[in-house]
C-alpha atoms as a PDB file:
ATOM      1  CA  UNK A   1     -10.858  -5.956   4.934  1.00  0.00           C
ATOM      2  CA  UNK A   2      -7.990  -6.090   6.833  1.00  0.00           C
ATOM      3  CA  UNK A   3      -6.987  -9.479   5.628  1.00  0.00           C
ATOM      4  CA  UNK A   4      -7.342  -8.465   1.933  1.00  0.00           C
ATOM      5  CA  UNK A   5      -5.114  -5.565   2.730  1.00  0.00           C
ATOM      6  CA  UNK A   6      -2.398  -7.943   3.542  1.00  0.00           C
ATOM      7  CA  UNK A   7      -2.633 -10.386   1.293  1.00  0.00           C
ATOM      8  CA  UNK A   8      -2.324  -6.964  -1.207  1.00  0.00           C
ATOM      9  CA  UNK A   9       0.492  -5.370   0.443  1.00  0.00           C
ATOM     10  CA  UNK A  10       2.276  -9.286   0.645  1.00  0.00           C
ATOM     11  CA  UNK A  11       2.019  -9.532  -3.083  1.00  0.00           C
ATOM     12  CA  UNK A  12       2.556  -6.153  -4.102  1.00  0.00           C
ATOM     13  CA  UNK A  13       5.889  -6.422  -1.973  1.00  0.00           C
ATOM     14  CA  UNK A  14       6.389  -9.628  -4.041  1.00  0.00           C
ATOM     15  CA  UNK A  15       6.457  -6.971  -7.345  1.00  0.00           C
ATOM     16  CA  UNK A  16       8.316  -3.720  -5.673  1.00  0.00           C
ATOM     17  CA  UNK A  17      10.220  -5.338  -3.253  1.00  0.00           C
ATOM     18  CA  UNK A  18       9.968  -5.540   0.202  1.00  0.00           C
ATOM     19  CA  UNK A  19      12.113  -2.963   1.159  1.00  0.00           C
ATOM     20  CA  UNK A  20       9.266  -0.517  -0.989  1.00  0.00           C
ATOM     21  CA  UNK A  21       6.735  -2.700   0.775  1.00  0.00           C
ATOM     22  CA  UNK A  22       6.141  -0.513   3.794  1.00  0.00           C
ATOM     23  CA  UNK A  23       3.848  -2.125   6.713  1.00  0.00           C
ATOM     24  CA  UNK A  24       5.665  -0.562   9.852  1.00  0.00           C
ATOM     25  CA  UNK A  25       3.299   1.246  11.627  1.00  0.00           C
ATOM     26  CA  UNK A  26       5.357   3.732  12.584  1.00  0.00           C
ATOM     27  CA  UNK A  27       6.634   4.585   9.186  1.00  0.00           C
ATOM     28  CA  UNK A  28       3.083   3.956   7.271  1.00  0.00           C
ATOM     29  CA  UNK A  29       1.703   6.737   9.885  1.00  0.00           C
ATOM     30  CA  UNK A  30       3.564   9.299   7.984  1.00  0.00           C
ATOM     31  CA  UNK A  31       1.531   8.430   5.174  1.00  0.00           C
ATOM     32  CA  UNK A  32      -1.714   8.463   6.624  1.00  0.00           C
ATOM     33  CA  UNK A  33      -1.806  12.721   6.501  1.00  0.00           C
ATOM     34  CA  UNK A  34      -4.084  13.861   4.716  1.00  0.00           C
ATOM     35  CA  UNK A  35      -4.904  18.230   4.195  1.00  0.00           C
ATOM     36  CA  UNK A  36      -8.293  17.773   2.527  1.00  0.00           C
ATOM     37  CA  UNK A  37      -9.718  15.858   5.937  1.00  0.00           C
ATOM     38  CA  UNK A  38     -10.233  16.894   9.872  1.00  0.00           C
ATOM     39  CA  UNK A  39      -9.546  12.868  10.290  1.00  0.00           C
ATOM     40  CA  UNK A  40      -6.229  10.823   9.416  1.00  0.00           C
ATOM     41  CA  UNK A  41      -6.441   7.272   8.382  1.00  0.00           C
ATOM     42  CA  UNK A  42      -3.601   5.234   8.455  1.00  0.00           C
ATOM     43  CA  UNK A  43      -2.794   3.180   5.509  1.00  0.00           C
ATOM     44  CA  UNK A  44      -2.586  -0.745   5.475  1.00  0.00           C
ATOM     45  CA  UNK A  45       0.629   0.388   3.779  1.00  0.00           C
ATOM     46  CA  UNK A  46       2.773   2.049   1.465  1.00  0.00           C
ATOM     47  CA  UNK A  47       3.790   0.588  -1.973  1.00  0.00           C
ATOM     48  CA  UNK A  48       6.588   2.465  -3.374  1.00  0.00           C
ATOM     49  CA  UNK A  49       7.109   1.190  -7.377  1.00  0.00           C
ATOM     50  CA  UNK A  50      10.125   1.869  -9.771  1.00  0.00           C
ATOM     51  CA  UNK A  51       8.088   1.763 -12.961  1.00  0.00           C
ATOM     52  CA  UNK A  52       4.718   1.949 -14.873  1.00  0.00           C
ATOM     53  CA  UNK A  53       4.861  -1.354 -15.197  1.00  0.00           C
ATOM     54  CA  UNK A  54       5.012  -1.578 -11.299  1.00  0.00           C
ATOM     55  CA  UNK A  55       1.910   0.486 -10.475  1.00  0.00           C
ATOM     56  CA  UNK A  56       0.111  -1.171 -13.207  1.00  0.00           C
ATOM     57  CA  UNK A  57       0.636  -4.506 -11.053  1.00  0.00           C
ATOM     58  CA  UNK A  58      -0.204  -2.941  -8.043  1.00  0.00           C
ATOM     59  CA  UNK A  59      -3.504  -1.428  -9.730  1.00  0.00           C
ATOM     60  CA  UNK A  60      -4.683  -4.938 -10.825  1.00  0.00           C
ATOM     61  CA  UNK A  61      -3.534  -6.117  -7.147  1.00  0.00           C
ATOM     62  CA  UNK A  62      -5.683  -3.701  -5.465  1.00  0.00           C
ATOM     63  CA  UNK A  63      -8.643  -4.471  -7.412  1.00  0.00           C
ATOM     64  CA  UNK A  64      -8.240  -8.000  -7.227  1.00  0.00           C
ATOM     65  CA  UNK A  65      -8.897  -7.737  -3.363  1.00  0.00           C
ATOM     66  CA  UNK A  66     -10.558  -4.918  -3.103  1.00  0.00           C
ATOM     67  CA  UNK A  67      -8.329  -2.116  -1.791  1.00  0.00           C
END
């Protein structure tokens, strides 16, 4: 899983950009709140897109590996 995660977050930086490609744990662990949960999970990463057409790349990334 964790592989798959970066191989998604490396090519979904490819579309967004790397500086909207965020993989720093430090910085990705203010992501990882979550209100509706006791535990906090820490993303793999962050993807920040510019567009529809952006998320609907990341979308088909995700599903292509499975995250």
């Amino acid at each position: 899983m964790v592989e798959s995660s970066q191989a998604a977050m490396k090519e979904m930086g490819k579309i967004v950009g790397q500086d909207n490609a965020l993989v720093d744990p430090d910085t990705v662990e203010k992501y990882s709140h979550n209100m509706l949960t006791v535990e906090n999970i820490a993303p793999a990463g962050v993807v920040k897109p510019a567009s529809v057409e952006e998320v609907q790349q990341i979308v088909n990334i995700a599903n292509h590996h499975e995250v």
